[in-house]
N, C-alpha and C. Protein backbone atom coordinates (compact mmCIF):
# COMPACT_ATOMS: atom_id res chain seq x y z
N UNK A 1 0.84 -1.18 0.00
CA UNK A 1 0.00 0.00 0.00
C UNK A 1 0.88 1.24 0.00
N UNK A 2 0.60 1.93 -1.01
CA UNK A 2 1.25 3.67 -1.05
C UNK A 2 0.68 4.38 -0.02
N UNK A 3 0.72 5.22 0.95
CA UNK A 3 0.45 6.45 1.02
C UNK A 3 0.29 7.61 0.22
N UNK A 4 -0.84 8.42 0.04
CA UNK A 4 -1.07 9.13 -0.59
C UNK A 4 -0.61 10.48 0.13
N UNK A 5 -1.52 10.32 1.25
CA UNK A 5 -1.64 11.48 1.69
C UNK A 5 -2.03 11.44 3.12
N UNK A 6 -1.16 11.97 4.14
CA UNK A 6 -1.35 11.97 5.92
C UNK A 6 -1.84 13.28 6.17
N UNK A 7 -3.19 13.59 6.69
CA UNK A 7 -3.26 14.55 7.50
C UNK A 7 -3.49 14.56 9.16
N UNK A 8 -3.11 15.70 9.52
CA UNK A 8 -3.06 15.74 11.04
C UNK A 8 -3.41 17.22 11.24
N UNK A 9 -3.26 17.59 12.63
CA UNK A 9 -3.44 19.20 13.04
C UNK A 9 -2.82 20.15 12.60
N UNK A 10 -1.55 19.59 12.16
CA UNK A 10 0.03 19.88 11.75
C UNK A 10 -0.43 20.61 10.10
N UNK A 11 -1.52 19.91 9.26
CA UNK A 11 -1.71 20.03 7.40
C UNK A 11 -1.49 18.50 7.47
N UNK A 12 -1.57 19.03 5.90
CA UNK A 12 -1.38 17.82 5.11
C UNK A 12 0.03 17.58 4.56
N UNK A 13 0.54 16.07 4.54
CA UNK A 13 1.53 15.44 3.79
C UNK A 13 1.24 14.64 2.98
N UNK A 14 1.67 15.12 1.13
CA UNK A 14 1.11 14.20 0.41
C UNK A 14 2.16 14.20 -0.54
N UNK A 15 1.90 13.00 -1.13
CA UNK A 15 3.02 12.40 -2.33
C UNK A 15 2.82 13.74 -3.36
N UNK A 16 4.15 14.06 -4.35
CA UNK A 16 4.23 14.95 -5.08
C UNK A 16 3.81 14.65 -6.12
N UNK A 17 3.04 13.23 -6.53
CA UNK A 17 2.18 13.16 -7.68
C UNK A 17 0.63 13.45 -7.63
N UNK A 18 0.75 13.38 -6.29
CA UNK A 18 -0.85 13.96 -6.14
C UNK A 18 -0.93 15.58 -5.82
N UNK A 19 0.30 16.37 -5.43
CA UNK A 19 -0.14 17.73 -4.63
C UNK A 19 0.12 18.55 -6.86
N UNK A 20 0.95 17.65 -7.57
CA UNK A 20 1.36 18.05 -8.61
C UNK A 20 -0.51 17.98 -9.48
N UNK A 21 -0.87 16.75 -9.31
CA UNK A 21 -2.78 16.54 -10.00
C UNK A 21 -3.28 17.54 -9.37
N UNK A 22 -3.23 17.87 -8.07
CA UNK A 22 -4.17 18.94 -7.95
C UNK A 22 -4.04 20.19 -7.59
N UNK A 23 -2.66 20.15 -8.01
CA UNK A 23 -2.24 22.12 -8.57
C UNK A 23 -2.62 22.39 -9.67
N UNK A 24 -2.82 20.97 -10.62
CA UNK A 24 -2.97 21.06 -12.33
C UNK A 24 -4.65 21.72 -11.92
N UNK A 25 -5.68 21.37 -11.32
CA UNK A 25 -7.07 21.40 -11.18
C UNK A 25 -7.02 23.05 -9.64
N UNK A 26 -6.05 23.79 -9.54
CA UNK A 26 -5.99 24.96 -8.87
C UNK A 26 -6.47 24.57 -7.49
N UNK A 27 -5.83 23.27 -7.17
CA UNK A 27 -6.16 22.85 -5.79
C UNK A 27 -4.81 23.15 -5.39
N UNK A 28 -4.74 23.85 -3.92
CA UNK A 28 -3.05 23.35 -3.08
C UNK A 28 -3.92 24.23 -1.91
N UNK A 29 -3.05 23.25 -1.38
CA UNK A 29 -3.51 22.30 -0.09
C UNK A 29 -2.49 23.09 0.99
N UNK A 30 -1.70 24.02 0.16
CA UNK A 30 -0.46 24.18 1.29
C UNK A 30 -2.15 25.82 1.73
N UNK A 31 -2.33 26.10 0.83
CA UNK A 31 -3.45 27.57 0.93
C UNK A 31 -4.51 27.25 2.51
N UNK A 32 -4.31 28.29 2.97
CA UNK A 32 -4.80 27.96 4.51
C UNK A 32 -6.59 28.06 4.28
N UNK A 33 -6.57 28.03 3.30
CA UNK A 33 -8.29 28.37 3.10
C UNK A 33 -8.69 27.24 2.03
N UNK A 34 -7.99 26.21 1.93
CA UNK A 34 -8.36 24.84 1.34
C UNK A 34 -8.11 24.10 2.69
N UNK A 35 -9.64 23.39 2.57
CA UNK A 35 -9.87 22.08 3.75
C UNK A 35 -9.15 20.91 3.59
N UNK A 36 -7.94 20.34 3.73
CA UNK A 36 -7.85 18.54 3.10
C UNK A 36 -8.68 17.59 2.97
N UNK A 37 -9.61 18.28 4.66
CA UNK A 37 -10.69 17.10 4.65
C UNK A 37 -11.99 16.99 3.60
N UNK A 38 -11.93 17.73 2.95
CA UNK A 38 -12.72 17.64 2.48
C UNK A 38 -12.61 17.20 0.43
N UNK A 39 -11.21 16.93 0.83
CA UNK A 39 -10.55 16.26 -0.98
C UNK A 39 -11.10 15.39 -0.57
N UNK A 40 -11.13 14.20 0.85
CA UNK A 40 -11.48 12.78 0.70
C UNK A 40 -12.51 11.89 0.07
N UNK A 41 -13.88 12.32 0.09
CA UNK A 41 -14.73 12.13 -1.03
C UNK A 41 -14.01 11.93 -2.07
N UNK A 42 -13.22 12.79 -3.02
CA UNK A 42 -13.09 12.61 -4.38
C UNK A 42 -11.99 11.22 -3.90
N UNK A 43 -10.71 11.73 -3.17
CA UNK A 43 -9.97 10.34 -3.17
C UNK A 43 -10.67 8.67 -2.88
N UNK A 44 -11.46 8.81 -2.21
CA UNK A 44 -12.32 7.33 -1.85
C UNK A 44 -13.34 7.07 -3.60
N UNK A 45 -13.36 7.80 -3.93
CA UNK A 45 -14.44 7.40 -5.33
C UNK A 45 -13.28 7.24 -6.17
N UNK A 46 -12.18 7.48 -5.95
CA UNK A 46 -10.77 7.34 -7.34
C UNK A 46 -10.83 5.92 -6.67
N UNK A 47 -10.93 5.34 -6.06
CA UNK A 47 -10.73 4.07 -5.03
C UNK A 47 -9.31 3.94 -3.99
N UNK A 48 -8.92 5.05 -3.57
CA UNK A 48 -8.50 4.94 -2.48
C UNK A 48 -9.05 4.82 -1.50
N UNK A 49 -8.04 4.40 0.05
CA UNK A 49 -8.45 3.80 0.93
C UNK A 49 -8.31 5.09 2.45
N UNK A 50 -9.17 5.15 3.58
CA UNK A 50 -9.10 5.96 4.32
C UNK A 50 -9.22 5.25 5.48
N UNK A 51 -8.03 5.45 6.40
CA UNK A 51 -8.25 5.34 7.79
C UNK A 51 -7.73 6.48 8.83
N UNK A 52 -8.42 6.47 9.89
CA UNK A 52 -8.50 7.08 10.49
C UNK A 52 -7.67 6.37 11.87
N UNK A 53 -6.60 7.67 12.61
CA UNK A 53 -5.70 7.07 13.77
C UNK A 53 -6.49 8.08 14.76
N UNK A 54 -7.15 7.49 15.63
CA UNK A 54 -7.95 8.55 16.83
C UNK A 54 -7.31 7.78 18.15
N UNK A 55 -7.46 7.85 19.37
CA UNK A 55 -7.58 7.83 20.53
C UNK A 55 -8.74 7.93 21.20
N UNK A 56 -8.92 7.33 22.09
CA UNK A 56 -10.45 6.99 22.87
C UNK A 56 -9.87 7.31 24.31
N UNK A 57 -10.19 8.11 24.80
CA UNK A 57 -10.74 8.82 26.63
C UNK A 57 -11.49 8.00 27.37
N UNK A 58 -12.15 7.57 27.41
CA UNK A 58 -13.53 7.22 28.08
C UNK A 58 -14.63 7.11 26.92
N UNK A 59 -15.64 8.03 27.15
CA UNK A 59 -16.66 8.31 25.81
C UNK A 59 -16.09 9.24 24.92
N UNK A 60 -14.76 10.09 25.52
CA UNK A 60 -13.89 11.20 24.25
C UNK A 60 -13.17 10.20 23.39
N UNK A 61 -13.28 10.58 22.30
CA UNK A 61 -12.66 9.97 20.94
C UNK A 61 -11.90 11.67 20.50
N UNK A 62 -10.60 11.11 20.16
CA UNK A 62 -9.69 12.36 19.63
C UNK A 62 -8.92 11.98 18.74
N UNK A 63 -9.63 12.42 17.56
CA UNK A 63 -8.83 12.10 15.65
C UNK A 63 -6.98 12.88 15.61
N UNK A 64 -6.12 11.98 15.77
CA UNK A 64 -4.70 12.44 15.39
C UNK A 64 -4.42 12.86 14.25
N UNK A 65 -5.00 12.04 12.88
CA UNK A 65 -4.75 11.54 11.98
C UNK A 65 -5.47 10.62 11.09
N UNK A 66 -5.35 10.93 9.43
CA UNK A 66 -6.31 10.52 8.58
C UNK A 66 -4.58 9.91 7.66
N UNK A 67 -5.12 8.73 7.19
CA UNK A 67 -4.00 8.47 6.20
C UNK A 67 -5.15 8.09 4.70
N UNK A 68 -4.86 8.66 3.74
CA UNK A 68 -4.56 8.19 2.45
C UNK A 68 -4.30 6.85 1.89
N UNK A 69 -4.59 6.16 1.59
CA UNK A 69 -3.85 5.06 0.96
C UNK A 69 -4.27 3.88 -0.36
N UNK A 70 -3.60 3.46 -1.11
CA UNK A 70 -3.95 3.13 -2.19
C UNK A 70 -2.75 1.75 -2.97
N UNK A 71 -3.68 1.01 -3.25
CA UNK A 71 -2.80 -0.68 -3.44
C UNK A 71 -1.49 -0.24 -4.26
N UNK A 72 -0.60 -0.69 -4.26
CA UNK A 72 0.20 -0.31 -5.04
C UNK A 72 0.25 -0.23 -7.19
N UNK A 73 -0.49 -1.31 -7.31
CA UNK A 73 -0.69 -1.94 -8.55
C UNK A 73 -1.96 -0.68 -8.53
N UNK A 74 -2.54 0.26 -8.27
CA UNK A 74 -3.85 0.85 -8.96
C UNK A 74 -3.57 2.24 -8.67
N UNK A 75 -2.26 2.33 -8.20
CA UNK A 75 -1.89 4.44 -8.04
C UNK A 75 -2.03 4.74 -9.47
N UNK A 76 -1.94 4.21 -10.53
CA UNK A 76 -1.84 5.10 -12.05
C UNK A 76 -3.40 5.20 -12.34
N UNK A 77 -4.32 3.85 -12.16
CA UNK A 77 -5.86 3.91 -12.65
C UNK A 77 -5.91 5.19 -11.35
N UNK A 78 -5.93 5.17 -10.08
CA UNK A 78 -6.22 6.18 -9.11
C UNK A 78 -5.98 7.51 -9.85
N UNK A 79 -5.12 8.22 -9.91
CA UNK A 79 -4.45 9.14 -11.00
C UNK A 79 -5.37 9.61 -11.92
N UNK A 80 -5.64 8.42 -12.86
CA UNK A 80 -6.68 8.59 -13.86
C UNK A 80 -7.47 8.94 -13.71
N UNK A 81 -8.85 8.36 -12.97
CA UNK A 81 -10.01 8.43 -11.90
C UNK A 81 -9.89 9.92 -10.80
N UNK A 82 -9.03 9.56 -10.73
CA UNK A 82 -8.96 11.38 -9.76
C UNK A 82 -9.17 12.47 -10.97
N UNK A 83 -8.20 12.67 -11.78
CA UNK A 83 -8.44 13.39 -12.72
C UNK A 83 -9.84 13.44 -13.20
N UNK A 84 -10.41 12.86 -13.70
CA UNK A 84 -11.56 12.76 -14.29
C UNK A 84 -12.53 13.34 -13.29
N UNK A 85 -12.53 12.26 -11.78
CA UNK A 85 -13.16 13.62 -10.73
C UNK A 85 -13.17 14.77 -10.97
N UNK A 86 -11.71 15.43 -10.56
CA UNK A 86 -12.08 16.48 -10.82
C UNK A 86 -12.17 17.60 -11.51
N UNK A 87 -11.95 16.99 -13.19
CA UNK A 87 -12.04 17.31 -14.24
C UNK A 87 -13.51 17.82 -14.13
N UNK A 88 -14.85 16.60 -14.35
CA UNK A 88 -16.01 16.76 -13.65
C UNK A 88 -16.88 18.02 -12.70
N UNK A 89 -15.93 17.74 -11.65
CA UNK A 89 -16.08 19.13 -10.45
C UNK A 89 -15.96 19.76 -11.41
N UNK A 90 -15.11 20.90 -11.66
CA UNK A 90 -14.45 21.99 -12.83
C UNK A 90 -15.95 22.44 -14.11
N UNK A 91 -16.49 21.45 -14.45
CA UNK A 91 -17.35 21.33 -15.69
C UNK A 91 -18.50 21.48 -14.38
N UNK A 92 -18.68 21.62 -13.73
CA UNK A 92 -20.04 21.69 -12.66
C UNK A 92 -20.14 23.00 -12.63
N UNK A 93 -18.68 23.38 -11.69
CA UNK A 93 -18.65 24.62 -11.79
C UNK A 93 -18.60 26.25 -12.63
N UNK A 94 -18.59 25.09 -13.96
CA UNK A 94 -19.10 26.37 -15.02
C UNK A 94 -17.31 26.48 -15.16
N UNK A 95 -16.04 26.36 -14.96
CA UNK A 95 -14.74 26.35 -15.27
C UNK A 95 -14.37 25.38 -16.35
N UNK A 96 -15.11 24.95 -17.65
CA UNK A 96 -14.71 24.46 -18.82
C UNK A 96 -13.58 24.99 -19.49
């Protein structure tokens, strides 16, 4: 399994083939007014994989960390499929 992409409180850390796809589509992630959490939708429909590293209190649950991840053999179809996402998005938004 690749890592795509780790977020935490800290931002996001992501492979430079993905922060490179979605600078091409005027996404960056480093911009304090782009959410990470909210790319995950599109990454889970490219068929990547999401887990979540939290901690449990008692009844408090406290999220550290979200990892990214994706089989090794399907990062290029992923790639593809992302693109097309948010190629898609872009054509919604009237940005043809």
């Amino acid at each position: 399994m690749a890592q795509l992409m780790h977020i935490t409180s800290d931002g996001a850390d992501l492979t430079d083939r993905l922060e490179d796809l979605l600078q091409e589509f005027g996404i960056d992630v480093n911009d304090d007014e782009i959410d990470e959490l909210a790319l995950v939708p599109a990454f889970v429909l490219g068929g990547a994989s999401v887990e979540t590293e939290a901690h449990a209190h008692g009844d408090h649950m406290h999220v550290v960390g979200i990892r990214v991840t994706i089989a090794d053999e399907l990062q290029d179809a992923f790639y593809a499929t992302l693109g097309q996402i948010l190629s898609a998005d872009d054509e919604e938004d009237g940005e043809t």
